[in-house]
C-alpha atoms as a PDB file:
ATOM      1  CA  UNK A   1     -38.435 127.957  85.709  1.00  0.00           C
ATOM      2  CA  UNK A   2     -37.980 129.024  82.198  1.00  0.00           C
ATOM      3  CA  UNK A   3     -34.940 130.203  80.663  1.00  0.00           C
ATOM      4  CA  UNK A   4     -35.656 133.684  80.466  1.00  0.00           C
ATOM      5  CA  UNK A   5     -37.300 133.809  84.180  1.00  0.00           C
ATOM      6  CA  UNK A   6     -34.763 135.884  86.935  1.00  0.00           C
ATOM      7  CA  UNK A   7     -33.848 134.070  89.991  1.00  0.00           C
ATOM      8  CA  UNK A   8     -34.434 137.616  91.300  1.00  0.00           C
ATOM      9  CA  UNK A   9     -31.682 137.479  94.572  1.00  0.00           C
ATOM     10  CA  UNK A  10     -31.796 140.205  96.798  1.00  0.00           C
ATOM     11  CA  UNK A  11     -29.166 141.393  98.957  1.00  0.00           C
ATOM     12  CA  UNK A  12     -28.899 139.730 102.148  1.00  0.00           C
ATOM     13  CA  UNK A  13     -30.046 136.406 101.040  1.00  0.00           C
ATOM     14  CA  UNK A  14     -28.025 133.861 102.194  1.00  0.00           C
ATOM     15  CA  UNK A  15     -26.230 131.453  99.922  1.00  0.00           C
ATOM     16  CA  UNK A  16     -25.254 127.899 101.282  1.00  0.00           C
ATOM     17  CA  UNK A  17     -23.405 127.990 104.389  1.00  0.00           C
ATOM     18  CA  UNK A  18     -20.841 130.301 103.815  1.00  0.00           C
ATOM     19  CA  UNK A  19     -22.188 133.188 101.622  1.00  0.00           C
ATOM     20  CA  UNK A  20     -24.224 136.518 101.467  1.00  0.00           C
ATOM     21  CA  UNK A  21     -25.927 137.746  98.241  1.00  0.00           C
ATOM     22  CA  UNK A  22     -24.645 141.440  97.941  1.00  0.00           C
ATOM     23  CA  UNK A  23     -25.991 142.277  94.624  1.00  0.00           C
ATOM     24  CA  UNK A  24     -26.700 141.456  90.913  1.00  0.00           C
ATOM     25  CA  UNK A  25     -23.474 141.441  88.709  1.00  0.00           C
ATOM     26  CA  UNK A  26     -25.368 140.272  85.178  1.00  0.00           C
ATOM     27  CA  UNK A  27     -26.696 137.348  83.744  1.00  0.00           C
ATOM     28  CA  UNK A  28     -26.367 135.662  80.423  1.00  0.00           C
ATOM     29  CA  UNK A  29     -27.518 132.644  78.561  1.00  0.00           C
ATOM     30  CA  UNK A  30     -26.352 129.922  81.112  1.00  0.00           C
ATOM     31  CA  UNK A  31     -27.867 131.982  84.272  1.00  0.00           C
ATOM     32  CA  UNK A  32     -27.043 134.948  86.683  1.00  0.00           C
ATOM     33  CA  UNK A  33     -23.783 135.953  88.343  1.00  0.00           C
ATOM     34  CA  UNK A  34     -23.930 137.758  91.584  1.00  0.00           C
ATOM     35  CA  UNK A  35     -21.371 139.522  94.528  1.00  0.00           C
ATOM     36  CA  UNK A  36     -21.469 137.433  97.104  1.00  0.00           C
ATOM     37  CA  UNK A  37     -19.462 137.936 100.762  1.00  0.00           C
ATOM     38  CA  UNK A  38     -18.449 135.499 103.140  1.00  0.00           C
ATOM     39  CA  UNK A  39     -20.039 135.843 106.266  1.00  0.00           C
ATOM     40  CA  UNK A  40     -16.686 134.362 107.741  1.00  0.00           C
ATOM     41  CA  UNK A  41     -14.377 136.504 106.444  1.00  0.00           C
ATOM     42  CA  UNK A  42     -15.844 139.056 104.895  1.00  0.00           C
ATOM     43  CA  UNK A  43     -14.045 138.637 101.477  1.00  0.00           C
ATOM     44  CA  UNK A  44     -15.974 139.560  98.189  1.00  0.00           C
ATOM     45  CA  UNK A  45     -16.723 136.872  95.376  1.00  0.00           C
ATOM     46  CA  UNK A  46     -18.273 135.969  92.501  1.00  0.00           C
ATOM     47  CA  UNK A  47     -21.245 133.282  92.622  1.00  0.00           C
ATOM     48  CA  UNK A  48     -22.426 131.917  89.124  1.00  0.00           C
ATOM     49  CA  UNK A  49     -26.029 130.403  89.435  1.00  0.00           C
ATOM     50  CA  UNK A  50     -26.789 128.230  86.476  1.00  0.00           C
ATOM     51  CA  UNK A  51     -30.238 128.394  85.418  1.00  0.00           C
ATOM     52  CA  UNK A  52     -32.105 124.472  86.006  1.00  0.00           C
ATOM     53  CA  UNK A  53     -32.831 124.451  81.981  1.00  0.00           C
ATOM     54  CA  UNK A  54     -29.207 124.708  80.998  1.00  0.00           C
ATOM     55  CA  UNK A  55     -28.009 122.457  84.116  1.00  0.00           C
ATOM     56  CA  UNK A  56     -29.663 119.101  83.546  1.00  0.00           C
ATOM     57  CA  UNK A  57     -28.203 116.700  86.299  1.00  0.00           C
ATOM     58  CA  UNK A  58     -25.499 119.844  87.429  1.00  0.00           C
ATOM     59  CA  UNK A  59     -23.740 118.682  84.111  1.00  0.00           C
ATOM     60  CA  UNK A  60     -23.124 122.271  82.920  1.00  0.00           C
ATOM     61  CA  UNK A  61     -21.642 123.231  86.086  1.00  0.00           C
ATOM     62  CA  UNK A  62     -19.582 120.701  86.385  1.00  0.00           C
ATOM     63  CA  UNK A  63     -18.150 120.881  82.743  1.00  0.00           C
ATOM     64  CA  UNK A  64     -17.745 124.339  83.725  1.00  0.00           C
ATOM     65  CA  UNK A  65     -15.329 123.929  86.911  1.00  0.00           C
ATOM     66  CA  UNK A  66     -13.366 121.600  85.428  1.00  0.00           C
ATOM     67  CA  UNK A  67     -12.644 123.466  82.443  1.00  0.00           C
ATOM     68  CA  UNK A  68     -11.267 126.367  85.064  1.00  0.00           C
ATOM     69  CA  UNK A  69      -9.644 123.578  87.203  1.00  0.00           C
ATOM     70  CA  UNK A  70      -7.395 123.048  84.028  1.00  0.00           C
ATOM     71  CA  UNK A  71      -6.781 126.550  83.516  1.00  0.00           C
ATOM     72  CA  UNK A  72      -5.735 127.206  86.747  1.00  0.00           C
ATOM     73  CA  UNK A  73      -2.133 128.225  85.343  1.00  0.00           C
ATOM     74  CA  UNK A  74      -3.740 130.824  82.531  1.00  0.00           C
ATOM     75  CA  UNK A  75      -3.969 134.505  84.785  1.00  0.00           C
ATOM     76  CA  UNK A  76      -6.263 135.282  81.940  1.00  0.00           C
ATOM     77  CA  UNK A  77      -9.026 132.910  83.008  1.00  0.00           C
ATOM     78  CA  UNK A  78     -11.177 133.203  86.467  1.00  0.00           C
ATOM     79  CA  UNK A  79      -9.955 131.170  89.242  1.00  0.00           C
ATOM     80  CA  UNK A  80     -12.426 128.546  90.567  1.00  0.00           C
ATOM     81  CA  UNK A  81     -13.101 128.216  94.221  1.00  0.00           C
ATOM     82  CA  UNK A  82     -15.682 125.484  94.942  1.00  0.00           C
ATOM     83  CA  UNK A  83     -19.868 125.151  94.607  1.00  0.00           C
ATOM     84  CA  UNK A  84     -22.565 126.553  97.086  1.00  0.00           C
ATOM     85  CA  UNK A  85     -26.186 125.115  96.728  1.00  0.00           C
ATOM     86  CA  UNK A  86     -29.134 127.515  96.907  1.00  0.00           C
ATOM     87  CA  UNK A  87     -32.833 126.611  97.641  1.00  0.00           C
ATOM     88  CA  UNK A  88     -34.759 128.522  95.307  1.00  0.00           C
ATOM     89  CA  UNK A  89     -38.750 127.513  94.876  1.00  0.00           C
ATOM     90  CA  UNK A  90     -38.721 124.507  95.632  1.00  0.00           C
ATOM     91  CA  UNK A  91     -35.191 123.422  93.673  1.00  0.00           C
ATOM     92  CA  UNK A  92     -31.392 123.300  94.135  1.00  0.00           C
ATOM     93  CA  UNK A  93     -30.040 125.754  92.099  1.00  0.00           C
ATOM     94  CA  UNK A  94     -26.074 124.924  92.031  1.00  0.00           C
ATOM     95  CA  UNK A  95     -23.642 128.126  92.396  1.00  0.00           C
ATOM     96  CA  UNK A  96     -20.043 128.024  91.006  1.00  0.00           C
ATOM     97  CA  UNK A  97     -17.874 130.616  93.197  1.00  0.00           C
ATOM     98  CA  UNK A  98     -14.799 132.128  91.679  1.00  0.00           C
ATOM     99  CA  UNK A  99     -12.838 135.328  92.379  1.00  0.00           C
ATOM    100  CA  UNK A 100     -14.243 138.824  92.028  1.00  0.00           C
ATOM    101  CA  UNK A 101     -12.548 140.177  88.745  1.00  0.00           C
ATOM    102  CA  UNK A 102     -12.037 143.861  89.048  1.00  0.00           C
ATOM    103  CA  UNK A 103     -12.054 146.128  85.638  1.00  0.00           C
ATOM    104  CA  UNK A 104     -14.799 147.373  83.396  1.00  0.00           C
ATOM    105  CA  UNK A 105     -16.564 144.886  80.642  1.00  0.00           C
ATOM    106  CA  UNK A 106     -14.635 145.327  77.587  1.00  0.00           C
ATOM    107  CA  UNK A 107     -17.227 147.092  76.011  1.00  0.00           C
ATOM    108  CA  UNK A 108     -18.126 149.664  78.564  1.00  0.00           C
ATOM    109  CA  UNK A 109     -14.229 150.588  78.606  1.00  0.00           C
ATOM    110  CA  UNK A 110     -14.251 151.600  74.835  1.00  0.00           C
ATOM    111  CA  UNK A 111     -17.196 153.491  74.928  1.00  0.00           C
ATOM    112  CA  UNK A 112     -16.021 155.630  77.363  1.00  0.00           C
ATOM    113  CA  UNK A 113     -12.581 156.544  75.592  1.00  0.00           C
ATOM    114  CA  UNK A 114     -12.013 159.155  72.958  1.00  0.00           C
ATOM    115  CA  UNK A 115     -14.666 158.872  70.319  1.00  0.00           C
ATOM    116  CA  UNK A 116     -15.343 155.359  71.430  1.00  0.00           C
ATOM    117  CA  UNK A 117     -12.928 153.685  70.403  1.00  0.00           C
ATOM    118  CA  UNK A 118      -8.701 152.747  71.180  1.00  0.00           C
ATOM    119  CA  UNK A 119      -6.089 154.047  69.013  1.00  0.00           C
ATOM    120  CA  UNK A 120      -4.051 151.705  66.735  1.00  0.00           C
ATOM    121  CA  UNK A 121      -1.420 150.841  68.985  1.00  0.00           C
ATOM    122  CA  UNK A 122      -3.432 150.297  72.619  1.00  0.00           C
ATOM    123  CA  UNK A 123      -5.879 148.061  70.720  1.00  0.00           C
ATOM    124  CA  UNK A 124      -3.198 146.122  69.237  1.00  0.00           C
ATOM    125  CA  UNK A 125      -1.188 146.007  73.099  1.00  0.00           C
ATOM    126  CA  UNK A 126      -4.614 144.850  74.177  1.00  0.00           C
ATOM    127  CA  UNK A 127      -5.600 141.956  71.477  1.00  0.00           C
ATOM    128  CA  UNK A 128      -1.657 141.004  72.209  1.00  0.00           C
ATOM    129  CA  UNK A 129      -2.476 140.149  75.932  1.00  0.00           C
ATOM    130  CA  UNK A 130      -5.683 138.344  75.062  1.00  0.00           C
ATOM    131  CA  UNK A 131      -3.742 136.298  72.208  1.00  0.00           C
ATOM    132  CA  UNK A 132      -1.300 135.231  75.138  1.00  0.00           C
ATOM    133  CA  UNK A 133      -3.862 133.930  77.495  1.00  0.00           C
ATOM    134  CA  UNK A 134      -5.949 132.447  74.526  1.00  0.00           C
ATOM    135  CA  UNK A 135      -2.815 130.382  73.173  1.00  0.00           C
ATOM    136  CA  UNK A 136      -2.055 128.792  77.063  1.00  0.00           C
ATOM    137  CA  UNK A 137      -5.574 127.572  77.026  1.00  0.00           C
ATOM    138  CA  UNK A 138      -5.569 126.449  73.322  1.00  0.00           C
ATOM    139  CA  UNK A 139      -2.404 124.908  74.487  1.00  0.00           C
ATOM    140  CA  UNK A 140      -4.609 122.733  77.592  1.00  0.00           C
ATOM    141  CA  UNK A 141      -6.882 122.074  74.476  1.00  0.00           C
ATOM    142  CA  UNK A 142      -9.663 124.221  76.065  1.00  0.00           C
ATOM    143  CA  UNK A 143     -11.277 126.961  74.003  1.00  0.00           C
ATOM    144  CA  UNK A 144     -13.601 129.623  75.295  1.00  0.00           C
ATOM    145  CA  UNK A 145     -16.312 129.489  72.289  1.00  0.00           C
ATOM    146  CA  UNK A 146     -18.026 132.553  73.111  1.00  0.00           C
ATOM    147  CA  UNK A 147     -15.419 135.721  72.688  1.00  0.00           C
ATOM    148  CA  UNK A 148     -16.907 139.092  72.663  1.00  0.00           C
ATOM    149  CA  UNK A 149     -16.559 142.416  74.162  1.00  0.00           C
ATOM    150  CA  UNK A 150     -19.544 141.660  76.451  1.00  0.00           C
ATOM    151  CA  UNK A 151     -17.455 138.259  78.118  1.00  0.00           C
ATOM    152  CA  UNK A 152     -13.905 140.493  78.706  1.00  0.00           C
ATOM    153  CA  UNK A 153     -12.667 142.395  81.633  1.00  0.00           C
ATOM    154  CA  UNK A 154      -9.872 145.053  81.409  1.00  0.00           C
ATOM    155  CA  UNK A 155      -8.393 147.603  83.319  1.00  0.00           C
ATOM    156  CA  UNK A 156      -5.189 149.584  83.304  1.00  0.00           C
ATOM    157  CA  UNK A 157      -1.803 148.153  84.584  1.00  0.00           C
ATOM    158  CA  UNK A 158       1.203 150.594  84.523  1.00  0.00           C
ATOM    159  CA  UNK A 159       2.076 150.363  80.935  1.00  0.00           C
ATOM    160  CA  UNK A 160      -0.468 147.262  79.881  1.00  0.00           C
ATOM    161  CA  UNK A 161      -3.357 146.356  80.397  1.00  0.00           C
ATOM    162  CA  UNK A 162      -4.794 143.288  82.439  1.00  0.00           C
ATOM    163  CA  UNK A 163      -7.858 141.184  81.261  1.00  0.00           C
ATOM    164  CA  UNK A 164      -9.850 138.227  82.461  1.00  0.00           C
ATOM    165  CA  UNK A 165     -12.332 136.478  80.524  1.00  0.00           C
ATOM    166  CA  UNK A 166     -15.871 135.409  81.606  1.00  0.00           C
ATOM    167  CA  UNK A 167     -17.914 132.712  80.494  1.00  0.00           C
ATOM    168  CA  UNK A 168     -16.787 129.894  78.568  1.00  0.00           C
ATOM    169  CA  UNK A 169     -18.743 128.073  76.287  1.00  0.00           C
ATOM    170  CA  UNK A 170     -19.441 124.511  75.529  1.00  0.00           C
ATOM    171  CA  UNK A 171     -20.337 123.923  71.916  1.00  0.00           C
ATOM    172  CA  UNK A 172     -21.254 120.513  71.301  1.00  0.00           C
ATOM    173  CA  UNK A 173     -20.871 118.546  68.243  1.00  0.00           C
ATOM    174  CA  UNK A 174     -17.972 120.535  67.285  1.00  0.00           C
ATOM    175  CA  UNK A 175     -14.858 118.988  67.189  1.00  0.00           C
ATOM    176  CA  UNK A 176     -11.661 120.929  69.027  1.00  0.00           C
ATOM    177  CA  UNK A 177      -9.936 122.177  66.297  1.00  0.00           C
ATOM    178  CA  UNK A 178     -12.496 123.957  64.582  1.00  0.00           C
ATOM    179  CA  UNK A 179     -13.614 125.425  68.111  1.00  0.00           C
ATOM    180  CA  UNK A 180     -10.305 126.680  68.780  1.00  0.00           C
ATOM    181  CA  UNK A 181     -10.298 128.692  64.794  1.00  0.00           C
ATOM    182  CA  UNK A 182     -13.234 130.507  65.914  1.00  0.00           C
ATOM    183  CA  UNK A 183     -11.863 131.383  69.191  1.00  0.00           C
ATOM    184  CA  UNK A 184      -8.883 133.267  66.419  1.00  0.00           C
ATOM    185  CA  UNK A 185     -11.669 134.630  64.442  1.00  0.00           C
ATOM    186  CA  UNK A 186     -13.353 136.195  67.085  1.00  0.00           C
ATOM    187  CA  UNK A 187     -10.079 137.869  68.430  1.00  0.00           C
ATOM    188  CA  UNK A 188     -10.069 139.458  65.342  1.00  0.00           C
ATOM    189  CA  UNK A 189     -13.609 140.821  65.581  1.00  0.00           C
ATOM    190  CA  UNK A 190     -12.725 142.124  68.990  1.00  0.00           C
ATOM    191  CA  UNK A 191      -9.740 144.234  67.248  1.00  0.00           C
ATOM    192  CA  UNK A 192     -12.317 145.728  64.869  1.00  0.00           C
ATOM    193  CA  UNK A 193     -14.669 146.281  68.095  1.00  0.00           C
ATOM    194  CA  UNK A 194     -11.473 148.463  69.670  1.00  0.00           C
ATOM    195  CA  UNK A 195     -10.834 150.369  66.881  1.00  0.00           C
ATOM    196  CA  UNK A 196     -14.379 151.606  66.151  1.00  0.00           C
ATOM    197  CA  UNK A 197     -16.246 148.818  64.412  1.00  0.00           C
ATOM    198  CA  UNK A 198     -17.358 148.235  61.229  1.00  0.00           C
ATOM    199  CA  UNK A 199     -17.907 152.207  60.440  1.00  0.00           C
ATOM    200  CA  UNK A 200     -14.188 153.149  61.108  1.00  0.00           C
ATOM    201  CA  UNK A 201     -12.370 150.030  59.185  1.00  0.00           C
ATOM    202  CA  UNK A 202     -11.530 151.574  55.886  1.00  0.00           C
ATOM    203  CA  UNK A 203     -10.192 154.585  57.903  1.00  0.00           C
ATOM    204  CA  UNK A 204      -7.714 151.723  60.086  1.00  0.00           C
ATOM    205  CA  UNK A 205      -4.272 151.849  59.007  1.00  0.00           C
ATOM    206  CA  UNK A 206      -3.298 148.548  57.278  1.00  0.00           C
ATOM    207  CA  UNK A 207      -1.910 147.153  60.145  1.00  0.00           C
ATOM    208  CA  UNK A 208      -5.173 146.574  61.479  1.00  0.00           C
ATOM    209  CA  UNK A 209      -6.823 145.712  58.645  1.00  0.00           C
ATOM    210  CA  UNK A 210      -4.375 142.547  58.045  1.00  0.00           C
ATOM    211  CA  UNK A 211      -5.304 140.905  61.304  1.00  0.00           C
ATOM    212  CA  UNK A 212      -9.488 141.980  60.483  1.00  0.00           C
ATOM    213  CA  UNK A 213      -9.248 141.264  56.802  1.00  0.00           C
ATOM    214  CA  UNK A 214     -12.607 142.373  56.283  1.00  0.00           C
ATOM    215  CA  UNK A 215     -13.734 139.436  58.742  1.00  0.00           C
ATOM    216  CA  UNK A 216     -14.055 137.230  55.869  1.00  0.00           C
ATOM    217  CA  UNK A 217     -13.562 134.029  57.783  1.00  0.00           C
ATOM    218  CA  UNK A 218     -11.885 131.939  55.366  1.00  0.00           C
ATOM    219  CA  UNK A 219      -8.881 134.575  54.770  1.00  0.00           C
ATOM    220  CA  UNK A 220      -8.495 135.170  58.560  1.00  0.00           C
ATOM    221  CA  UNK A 221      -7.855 131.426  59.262  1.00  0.00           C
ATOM    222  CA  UNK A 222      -5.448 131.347  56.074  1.00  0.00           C
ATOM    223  CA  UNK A 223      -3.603 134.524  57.434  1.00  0.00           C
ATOM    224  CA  UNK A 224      -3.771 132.636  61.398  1.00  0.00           C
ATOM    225  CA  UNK A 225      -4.350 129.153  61.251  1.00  0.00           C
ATOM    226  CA  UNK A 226      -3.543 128.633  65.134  1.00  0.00           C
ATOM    227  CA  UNK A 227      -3.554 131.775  68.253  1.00  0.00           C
ATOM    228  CA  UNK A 228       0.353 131.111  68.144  1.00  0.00           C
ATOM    229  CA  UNK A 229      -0.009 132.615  64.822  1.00  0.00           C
ATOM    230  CA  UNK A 230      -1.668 135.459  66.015  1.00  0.00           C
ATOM    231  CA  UNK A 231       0.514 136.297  68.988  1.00  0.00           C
ATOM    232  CA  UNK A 232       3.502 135.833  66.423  1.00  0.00           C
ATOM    233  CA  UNK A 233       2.598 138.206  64.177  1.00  0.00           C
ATOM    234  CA  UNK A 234       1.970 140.807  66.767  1.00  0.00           C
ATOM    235  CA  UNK A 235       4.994 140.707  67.910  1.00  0.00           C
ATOM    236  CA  UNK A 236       6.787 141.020  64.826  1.00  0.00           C
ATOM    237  CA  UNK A 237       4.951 143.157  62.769  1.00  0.00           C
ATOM    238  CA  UNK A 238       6.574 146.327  61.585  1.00  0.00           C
ATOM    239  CA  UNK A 239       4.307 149.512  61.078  1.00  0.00           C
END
């Protein structure tokens, strides 16, 4: 299988003992992730089926899991269930199963607002709820390493909103520390992403554009050397 090849799973098809494929949710780098239901109880999932290229030996997978099992406190991060094994051409394609995250992909939910973008104070309310889950996983010294408006769920929540996030990502040869800095900087390129992007920056008021600071990542990890940082200063901030 190559890594660009589909496993292709249609509905119906069952997955290990317990599951049935109900459709295609996306796929990414790592592989696909589909709705599955259990034929038991008839409760909806999520099954994550790592391509064989990027799961030598099931050792992505299982870096995977246990990076959730430590994050089972963090409401921000995807609960893991347990594995399901597929047979697919000839191979055993390993499935992670985790809960079904309801909301819209970050991206899709700022596109459809107001000229496609957040105002000032909902993006802020919204980068303020990822900086808390991001600092209680910094703080189990697990980063994500792959933030972006493609790998976050919102949706609405009385007066706040709720997120998950999806895929995290194992960089290797880099130590920790600097992992967890670019977990900050891209928190700050996910404000500019709510606000409009690069086009609509020099319109932002300044209290946006000290958190962005022109994504120039030296002065963003001098401004926020650490997510606690980060959530500090949005909760202090006067505007």
């Amino acid at each position: 299988m190559t890594t660009t090849e589909s496993f292709d799973l249609k509905p119906g098809r069952v997955l290990g003992n317990s599951y049935v494929i109900a459709d295609r949710l996306g796929g990414g780098w790592e592989g696909e992730v589909y709705r599955v239901v259990d034929r038991r109880t008839g409760a909806h999932r999520a099954a994550k089926l790592f391509y064989p290229a990027r799961n030598e030996r099931d050792r992505a997978i299982t870096r995977y899991a246990l990076k959730l099992e430590r994050l089972r406190h963090v409401p921000m991060v995807v609960q893991y269930h347990h594995t399901e094994t597929l047979r697919w051409r000839g191979q055993h394609i390993t499935a992670l199963v985790s809960e079904l995250v309801e909301g819209r992909i970050l991206s899709a939910f700022v596109a459809e607002q107001p000229k496609q973008r957040l105002g000032t104070f909902e993006a802020l309310a919204l980068l303020h709820e990822l900086a808390c889950g991001l600092e209680a996983m910094h703080s189990a010294d697990v980063y994500h390493g792959d933030l972006h408006d493609q790998n976050v769920i919102v949706r609405r929540r009385g007066m706040r909103f709720e997120v998950k996030v999806l895929d995290l990502f194992h960089w290797g040869g880099y130590g920790l520390a600097t992992s967890k800095r670019d977990d900050v900087i891209d928190l700050t390129r996910l404000l500019l992403d709510l606000v409009g992007g690069v086009k609509a920056y020099k319109h932002q008021p300044q209290v946006v554009k000290d958190i962005v600071r022109g994504q120039r990542r030296q002065l963003v990890s001098q401004r926020f050397p650490t997510v606690r940082h980060l959530r500090n200063h949005l909760e202090t901030v006067e505007w």
